[in-house]
Protein backbone atom coordinates (compact mmCIF):
# COMPACT_ATOMS: atom_id res chain seq x y z
CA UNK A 1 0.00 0.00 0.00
CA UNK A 2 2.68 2.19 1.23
CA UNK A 3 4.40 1.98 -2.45
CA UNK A 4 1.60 2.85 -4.19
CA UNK A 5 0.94 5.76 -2.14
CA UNK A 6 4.41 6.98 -3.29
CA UNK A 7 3.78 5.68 -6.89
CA UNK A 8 1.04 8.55 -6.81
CA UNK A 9 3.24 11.12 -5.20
CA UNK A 10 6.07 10.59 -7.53
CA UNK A 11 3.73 10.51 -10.81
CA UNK A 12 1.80 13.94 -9.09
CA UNK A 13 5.61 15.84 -8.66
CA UNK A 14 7.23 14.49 -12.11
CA UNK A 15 3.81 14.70 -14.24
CA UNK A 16 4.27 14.01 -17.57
CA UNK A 17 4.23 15.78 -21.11
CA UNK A 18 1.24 13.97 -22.05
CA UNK A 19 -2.15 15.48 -22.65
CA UNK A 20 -5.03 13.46 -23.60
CA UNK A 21 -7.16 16.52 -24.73
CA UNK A 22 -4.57 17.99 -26.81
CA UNK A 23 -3.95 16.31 -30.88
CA UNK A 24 -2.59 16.90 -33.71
CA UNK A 25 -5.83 18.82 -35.07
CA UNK A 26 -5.01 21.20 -32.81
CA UNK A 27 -2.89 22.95 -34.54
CA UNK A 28 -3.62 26.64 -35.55
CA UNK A 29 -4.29 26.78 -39.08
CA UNK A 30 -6.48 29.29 -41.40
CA UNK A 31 -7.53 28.61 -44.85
CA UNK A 32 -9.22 31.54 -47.23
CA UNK A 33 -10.92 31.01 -50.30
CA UNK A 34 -13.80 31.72 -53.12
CA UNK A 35 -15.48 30.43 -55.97
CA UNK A 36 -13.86 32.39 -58.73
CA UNK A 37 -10.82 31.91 -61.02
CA UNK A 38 -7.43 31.78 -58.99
CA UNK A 39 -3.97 32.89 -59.82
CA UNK A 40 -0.84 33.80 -57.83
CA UNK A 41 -2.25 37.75 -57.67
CA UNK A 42 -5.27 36.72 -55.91
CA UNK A 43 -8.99 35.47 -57.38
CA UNK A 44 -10.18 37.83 -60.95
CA UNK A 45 -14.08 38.59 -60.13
CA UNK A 46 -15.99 38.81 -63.55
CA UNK A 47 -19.69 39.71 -62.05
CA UNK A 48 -21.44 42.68 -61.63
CA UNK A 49 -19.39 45.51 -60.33
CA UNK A 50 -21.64 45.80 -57.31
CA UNK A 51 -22.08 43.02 -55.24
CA UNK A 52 -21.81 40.99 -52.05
CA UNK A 53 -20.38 37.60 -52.20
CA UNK A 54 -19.07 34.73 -49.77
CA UNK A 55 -15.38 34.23 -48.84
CA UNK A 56 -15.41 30.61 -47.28
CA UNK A 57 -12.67 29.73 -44.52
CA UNK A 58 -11.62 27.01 -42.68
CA UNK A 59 -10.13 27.20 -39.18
CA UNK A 60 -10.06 25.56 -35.98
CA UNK A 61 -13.60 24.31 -34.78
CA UNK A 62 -15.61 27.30 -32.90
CA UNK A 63 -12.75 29.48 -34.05
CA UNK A 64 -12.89 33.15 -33.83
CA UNK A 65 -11.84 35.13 -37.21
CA UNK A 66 -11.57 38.87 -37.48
CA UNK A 67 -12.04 40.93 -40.47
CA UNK A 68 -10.68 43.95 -41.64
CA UNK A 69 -9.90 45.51 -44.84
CA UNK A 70 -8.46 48.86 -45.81
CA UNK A 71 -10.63 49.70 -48.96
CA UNK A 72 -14.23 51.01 -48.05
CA UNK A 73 -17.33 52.34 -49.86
CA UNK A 74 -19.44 55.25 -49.01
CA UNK A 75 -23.10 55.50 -49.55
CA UNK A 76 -25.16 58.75 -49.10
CA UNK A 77 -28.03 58.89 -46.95
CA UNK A 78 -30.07 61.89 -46.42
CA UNK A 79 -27.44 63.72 -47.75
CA UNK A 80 -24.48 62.57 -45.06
CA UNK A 81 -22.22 60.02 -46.28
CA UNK A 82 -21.29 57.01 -44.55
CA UNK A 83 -18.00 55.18 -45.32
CA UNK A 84 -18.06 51.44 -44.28
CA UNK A 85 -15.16 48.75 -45.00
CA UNK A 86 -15.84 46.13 -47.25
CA UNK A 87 -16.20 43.57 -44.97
CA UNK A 88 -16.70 44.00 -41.46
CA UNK A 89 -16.57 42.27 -37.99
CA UNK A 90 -15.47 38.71 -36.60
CA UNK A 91 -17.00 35.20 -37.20
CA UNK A 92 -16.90 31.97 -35.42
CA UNK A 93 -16.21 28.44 -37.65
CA UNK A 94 -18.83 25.54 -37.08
CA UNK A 95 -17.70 22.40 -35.50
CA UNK A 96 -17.19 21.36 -39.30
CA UNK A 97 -14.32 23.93 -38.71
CA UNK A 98 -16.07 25.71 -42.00
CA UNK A 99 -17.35 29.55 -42.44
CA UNK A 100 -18.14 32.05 -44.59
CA UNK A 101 -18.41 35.60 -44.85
CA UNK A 102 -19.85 38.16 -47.13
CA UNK A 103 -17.78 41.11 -48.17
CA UNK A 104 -18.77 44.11 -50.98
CA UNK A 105 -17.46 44.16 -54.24
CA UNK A 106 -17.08 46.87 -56.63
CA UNK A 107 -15.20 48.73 -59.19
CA UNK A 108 -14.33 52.52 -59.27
CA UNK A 109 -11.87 54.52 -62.01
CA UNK A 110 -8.85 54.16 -59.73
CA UNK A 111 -9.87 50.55 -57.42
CA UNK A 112 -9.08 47.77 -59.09
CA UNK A 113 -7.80 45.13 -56.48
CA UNK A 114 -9.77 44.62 -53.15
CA UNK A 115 -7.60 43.43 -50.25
CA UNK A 116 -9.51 41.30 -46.92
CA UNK A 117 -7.27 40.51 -44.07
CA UNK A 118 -8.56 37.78 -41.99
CA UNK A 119 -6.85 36.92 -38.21
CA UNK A 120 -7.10 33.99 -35.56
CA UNK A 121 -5.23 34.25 -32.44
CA UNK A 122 -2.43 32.85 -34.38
CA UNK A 123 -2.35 33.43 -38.33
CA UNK A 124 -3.41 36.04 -40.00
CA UNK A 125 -4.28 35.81 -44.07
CA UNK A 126 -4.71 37.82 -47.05
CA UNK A 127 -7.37 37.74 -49.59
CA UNK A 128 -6.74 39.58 -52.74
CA UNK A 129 -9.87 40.17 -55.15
CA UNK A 130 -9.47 41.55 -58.70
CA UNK A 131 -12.16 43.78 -60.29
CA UNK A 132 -12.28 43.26 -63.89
């Protein structure tokens, strides 16, 4: 009895390195992407000019990703404008570790390429959308 009583100490002061609830999955990734033609500049948007569509991600399971973006739009109401990014706020992933979020597209004389930034805690990503 008495050695198993010390068994237990010894394993309580040495632990180990082992944790049961931690796997390889675990590791912080963050994957960006849309349903438009690809090349190394980022993804060439043919559509409308004015638009929302879906940037899907994968992350993490119940994942937190922020948005940000440095080009914005402004819309005039009532006669005060109001200047908004294109895509705005933070999402969660599913347990699928899937998402998506919408972000505005369109085209003026001197825009051309939209950047998104998505962020984790760990990794943050850039999205690059072409206006043609």
């Amino acid at each position: 009895m008495n050695k198993l009583i010390y068994i237990i100490i010894l394993y309580l002061c040495v632990g180990c390195n082992y944790n049961p609830f931690e796997s390889d999955s675990d590791i912080p990734f963050l994957e960006l992407h849309m349903e438009y033609p690809q090349t190394d500049d980022g993804y060439y948007y043919l559509n409308t000019p004015l638009t929302y569509e879906h940037i899907h991600y994968r992350a993490l399971p119940m994942s937190r990703v922020f948005w940000s973006s440095p080009d914005s739009f402004t819309v005039y109401h009532q006669g005060f404008p109001i200047t908004e990014p294109i895509v705005n706020y933070s999402t969660y992933t599913s347990e699928d570790s899937t998402g998506q979020q919408m972000v505005y597209l369109y085209h003026t004389e001197d825009t051309d390429t939209l950047t998104v930034t998505a962020c984790t805690e760990d990794i943050c990503k850039n999205l690059f959308i072409i206006i043609n």
